[in-house]
N, C-alpha and C. Protein backbone atom coordinates (compact mmCIF):
# COMPACT_ATOMS: atom_id res chain seq x y z
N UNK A 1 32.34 -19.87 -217.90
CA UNK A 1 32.74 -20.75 -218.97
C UNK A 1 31.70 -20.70 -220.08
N UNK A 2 30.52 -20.66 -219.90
CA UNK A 2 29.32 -20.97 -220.69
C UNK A 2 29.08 -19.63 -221.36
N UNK A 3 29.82 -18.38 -220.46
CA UNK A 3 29.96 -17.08 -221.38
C UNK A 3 30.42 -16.97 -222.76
N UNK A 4 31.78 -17.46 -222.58
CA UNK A 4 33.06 -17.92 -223.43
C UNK A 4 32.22 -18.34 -225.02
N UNK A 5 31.37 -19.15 -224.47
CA UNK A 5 30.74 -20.32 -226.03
C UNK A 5 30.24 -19.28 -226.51
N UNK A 6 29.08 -18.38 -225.83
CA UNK A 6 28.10 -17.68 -226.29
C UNK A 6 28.63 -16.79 -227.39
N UNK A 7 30.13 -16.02 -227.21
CA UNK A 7 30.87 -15.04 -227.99
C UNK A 7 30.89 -16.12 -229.21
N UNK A 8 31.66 -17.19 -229.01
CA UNK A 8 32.09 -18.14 -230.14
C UNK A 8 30.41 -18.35 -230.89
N UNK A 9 29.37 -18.94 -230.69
CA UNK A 9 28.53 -18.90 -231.66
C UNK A 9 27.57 -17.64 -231.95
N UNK A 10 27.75 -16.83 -231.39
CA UNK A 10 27.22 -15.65 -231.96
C UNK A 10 28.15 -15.34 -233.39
N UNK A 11 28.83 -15.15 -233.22
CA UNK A 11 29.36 -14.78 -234.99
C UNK A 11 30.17 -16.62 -235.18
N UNK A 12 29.81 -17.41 -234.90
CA UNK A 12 30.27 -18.59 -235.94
C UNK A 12 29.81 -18.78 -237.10
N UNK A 13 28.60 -18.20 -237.51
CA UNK A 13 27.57 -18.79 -238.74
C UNK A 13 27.83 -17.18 -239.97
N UNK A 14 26.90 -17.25 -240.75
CA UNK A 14 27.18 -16.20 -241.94
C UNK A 14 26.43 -15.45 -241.40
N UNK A 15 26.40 -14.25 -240.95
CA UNK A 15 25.56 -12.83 -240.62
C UNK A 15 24.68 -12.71 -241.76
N UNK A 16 25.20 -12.96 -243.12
CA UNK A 16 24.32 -12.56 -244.20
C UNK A 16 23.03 -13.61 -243.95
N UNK A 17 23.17 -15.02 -243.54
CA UNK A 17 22.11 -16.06 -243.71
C UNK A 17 20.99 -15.75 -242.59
N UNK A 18 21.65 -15.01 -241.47
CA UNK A 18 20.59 -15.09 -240.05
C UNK A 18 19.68 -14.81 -240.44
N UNK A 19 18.39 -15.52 -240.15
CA UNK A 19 17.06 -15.43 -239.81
C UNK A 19 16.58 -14.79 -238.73
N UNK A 20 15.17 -14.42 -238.46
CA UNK A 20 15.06 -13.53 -236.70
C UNK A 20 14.77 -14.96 -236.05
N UNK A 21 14.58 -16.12 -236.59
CA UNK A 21 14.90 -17.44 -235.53
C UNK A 21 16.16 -17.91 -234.79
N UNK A 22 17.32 -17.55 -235.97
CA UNK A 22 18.39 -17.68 -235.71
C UNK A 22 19.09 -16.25 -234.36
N UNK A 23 18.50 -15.70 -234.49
CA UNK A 23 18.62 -14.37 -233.71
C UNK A 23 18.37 -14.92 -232.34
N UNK A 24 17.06 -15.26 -232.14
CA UNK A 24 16.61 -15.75 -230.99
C UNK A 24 17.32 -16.55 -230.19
N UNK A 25 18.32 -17.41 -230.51
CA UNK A 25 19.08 -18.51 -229.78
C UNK A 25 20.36 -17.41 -229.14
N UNK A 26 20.60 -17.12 -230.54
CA UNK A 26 21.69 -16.27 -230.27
C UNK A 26 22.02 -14.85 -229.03
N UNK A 27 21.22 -14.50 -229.17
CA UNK A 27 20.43 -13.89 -227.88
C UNK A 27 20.43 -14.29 -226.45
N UNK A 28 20.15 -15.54 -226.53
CA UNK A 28 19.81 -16.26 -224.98
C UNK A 28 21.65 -16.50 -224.68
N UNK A 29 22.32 -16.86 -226.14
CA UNK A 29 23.63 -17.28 -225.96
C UNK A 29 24.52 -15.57 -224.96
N UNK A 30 24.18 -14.95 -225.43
CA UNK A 30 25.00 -13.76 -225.47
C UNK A 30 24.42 -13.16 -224.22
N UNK A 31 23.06 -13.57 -223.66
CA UNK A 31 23.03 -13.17 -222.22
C UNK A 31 23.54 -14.36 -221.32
N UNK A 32 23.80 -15.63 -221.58
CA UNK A 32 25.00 -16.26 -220.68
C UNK A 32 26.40 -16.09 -220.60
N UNK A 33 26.91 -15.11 -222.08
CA UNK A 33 28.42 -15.02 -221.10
C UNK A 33 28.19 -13.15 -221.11
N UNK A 34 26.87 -12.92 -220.77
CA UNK A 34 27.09 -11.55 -220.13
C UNK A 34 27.05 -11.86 -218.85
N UNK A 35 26.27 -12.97 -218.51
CA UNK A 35 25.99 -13.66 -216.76
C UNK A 35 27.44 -14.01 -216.37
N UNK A 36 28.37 -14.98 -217.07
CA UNK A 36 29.59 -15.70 -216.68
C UNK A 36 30.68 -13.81 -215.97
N UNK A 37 30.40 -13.12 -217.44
CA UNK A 37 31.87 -12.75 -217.41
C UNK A 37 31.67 -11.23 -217.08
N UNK A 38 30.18 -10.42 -216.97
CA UNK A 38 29.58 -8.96 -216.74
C UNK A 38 30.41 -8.37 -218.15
N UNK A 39 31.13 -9.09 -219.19
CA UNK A 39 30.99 -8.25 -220.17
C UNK A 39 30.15 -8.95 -221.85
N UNK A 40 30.80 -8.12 -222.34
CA UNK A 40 29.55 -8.49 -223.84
C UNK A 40 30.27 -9.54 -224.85
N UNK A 41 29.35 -9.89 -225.05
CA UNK A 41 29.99 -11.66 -225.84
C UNK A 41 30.78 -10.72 -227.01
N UNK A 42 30.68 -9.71 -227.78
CA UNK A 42 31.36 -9.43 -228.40
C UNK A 42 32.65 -9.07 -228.42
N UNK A 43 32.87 -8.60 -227.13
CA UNK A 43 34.29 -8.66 -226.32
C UNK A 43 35.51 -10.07 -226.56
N UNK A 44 34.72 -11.00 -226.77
CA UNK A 44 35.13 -12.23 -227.18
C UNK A 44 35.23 -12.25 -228.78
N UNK A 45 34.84 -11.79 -229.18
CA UNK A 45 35.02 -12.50 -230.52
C UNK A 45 36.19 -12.64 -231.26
N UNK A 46 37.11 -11.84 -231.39
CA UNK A 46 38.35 -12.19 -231.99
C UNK A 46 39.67 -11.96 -230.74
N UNK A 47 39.39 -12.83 -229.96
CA UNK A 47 39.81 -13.42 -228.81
C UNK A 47 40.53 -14.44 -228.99
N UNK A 48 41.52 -14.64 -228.68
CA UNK A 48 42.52 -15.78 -228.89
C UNK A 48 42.49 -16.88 -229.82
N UNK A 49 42.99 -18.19 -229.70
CA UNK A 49 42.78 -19.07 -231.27
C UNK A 49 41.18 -19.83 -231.31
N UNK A 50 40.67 -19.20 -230.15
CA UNK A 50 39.09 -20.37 -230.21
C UNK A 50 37.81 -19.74 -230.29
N UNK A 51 38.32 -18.52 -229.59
CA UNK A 51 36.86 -17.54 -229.69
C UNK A 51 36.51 -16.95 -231.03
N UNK A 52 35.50 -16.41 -231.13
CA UNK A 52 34.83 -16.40 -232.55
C UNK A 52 35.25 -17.16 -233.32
N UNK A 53 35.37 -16.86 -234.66
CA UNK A 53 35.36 -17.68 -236.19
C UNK A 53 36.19 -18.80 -235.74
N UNK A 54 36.41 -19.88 -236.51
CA UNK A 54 37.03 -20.91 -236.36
C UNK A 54 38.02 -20.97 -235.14
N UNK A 55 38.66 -21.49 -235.18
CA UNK A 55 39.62 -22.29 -234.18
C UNK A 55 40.82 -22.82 -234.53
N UNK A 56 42.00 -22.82 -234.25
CA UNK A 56 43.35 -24.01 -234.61
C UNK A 56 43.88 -23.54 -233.75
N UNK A 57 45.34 -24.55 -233.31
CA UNK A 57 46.58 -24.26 -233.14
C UNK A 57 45.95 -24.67 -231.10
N UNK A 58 47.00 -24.14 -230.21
CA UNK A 58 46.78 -23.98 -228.92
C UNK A 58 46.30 -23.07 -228.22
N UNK A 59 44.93 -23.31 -227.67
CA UNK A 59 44.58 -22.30 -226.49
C UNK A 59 45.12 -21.51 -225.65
N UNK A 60 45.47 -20.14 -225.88
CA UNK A 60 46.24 -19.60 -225.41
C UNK A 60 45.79 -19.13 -223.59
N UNK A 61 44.80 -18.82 -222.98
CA UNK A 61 44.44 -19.20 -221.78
C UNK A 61 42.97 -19.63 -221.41
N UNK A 62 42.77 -19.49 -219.94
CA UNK A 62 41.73 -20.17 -219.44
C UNK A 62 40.21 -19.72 -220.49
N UNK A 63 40.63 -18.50 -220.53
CA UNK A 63 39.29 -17.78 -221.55
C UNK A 63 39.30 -18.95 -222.49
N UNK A 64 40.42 -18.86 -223.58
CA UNK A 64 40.61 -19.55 -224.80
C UNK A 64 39.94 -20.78 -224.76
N UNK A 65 40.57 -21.73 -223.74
CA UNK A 65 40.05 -23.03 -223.36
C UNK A 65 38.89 -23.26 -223.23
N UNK A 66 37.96 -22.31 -222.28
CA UNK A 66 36.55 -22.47 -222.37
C UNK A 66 36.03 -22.40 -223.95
N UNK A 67 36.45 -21.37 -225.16
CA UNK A 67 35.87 -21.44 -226.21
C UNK A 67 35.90 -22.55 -226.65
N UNK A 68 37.65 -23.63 -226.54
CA UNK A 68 38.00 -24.10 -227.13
C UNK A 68 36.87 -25.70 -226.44
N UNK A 69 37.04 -25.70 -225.50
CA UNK A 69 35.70 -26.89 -224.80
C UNK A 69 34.81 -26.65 -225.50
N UNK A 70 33.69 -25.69 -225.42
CA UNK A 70 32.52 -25.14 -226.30
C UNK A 70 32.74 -25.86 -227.33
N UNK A 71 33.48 -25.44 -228.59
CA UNK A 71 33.61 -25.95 -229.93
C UNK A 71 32.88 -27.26 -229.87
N UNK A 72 33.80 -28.20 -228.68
CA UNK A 72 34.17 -29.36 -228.84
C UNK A 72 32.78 -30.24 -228.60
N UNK A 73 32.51 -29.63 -227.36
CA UNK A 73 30.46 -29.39 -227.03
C UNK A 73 29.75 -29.31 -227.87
N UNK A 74 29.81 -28.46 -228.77
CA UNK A 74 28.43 -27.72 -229.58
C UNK A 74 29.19 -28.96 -231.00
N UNK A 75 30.35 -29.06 -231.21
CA UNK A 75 30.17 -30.25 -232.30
C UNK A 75 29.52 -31.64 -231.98
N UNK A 76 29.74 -32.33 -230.59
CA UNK A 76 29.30 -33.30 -230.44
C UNK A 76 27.19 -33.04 -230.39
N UNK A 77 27.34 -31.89 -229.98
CA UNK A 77 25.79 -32.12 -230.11
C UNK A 77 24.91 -31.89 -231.69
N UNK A 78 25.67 -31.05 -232.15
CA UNK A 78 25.34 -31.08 -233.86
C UNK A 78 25.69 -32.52 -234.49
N UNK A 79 26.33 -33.32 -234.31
CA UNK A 79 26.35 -34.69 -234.67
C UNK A 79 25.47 -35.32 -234.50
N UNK A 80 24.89 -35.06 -232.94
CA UNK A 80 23.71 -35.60 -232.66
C UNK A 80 22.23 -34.87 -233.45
N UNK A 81 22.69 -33.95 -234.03
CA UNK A 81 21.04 -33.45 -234.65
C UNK A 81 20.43 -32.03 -233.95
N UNK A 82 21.19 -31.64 -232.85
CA UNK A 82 20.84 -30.04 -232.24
C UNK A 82 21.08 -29.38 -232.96
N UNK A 83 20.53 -28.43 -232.80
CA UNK A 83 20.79 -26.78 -233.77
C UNK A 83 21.33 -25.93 -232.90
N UNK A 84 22.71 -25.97 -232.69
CA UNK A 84 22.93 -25.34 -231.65
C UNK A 84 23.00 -23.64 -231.62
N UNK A 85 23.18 -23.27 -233.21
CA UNK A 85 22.64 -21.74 -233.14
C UNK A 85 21.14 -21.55 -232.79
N UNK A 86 20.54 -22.35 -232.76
CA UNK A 86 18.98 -21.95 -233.34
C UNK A 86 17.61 -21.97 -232.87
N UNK A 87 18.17 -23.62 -231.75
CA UNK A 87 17.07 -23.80 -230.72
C UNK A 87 16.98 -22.91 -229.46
N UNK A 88 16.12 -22.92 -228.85
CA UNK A 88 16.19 -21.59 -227.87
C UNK A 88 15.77 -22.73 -226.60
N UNK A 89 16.72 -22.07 -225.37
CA UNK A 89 16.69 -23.13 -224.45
C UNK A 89 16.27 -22.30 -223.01
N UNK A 90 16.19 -22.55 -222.08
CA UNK A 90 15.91 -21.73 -220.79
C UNK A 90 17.36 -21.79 -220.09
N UNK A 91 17.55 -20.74 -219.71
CA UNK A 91 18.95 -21.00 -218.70
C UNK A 91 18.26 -19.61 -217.37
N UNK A 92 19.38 -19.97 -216.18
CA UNK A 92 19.39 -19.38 -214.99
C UNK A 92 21.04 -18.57 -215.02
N UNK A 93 20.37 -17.30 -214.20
CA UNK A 93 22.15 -16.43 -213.90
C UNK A 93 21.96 -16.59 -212.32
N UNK A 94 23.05 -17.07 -211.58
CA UNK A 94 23.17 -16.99 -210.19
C UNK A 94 24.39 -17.00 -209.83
N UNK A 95 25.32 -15.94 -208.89
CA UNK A 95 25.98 -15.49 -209.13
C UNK A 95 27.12 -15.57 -210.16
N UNK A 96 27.33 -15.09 -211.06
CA UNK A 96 27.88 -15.56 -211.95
C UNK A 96 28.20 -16.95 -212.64
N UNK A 97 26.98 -17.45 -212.33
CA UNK A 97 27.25 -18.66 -213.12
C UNK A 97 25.61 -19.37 -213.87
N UNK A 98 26.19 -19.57 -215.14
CA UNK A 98 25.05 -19.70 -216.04
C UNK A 98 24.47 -21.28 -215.79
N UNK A 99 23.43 -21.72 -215.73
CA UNK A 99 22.70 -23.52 -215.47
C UNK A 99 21.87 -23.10 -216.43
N UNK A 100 21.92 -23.77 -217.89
CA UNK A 100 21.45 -23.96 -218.71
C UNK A 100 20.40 -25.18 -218.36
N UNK A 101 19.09 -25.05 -219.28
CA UNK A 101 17.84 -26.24 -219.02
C UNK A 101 17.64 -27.01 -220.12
N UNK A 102 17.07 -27.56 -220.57
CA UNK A 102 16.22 -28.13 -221.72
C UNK A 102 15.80 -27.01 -222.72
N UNK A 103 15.93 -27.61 -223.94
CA UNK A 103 15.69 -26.94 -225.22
C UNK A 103 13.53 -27.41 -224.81
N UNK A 104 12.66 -26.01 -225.56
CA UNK A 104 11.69 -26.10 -225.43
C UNK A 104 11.00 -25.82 -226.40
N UNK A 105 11.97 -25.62 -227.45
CA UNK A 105 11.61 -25.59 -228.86
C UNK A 105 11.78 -26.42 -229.99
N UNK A 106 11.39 -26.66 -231.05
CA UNK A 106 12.12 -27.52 -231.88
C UNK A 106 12.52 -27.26 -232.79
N UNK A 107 13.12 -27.31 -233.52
CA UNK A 107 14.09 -26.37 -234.73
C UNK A 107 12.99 -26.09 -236.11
């Protein structure tokens, strides 16, 4: 599931704006849904109505849904003030499944 997001914010933001800070998050993102799914977050990106760029309309399956959760995730925590492209966090791969930790950086 946590694969799924990683495709969606790797290309959510402007490619032209990335910074090599912004890189860095993005990175950690794109080796959790290489952990979830053994393929490449880019595989996702123009993936049904939720993966990559924006979002509308109905989730077309279980893939979709996970992007479409994500969205819904990574907005409530940008409300709260996370950077969710940007901060760099620790996560674990065990068998296919990603346990994300605490952010150890600060934006």
């Amino acid at each position: 599931m946590s694969a799924l997001y990683l495709a969606l914010l790797l290309f959510s933001g402007k490619c032209s704006r990335w910074r090599r800070r912004d890189k860095r998050g993005l990175l950690e993102l794109a080796g959790v849904v290489k952990c979830s799914t053994g393929r490449s977050a880019v595989a996702y990106v123009m993936y049904g109505c939720y993966c990559g760029l924006g979002g509308q309309g109905w989730p077309r399956d279980k893939a979709d849904w996970c992007c479409h959760k994500h969205d819904c995730c990574y907005g409530k925590a940008e409300n709260l003030g996370c950077q969710t492209k940007t901060d760099k966090y620790q996560w674990t791969c065990e068998n296919k499944m990603s346990n994300c930790g605490t952010n150890y950086t600060s934006p």
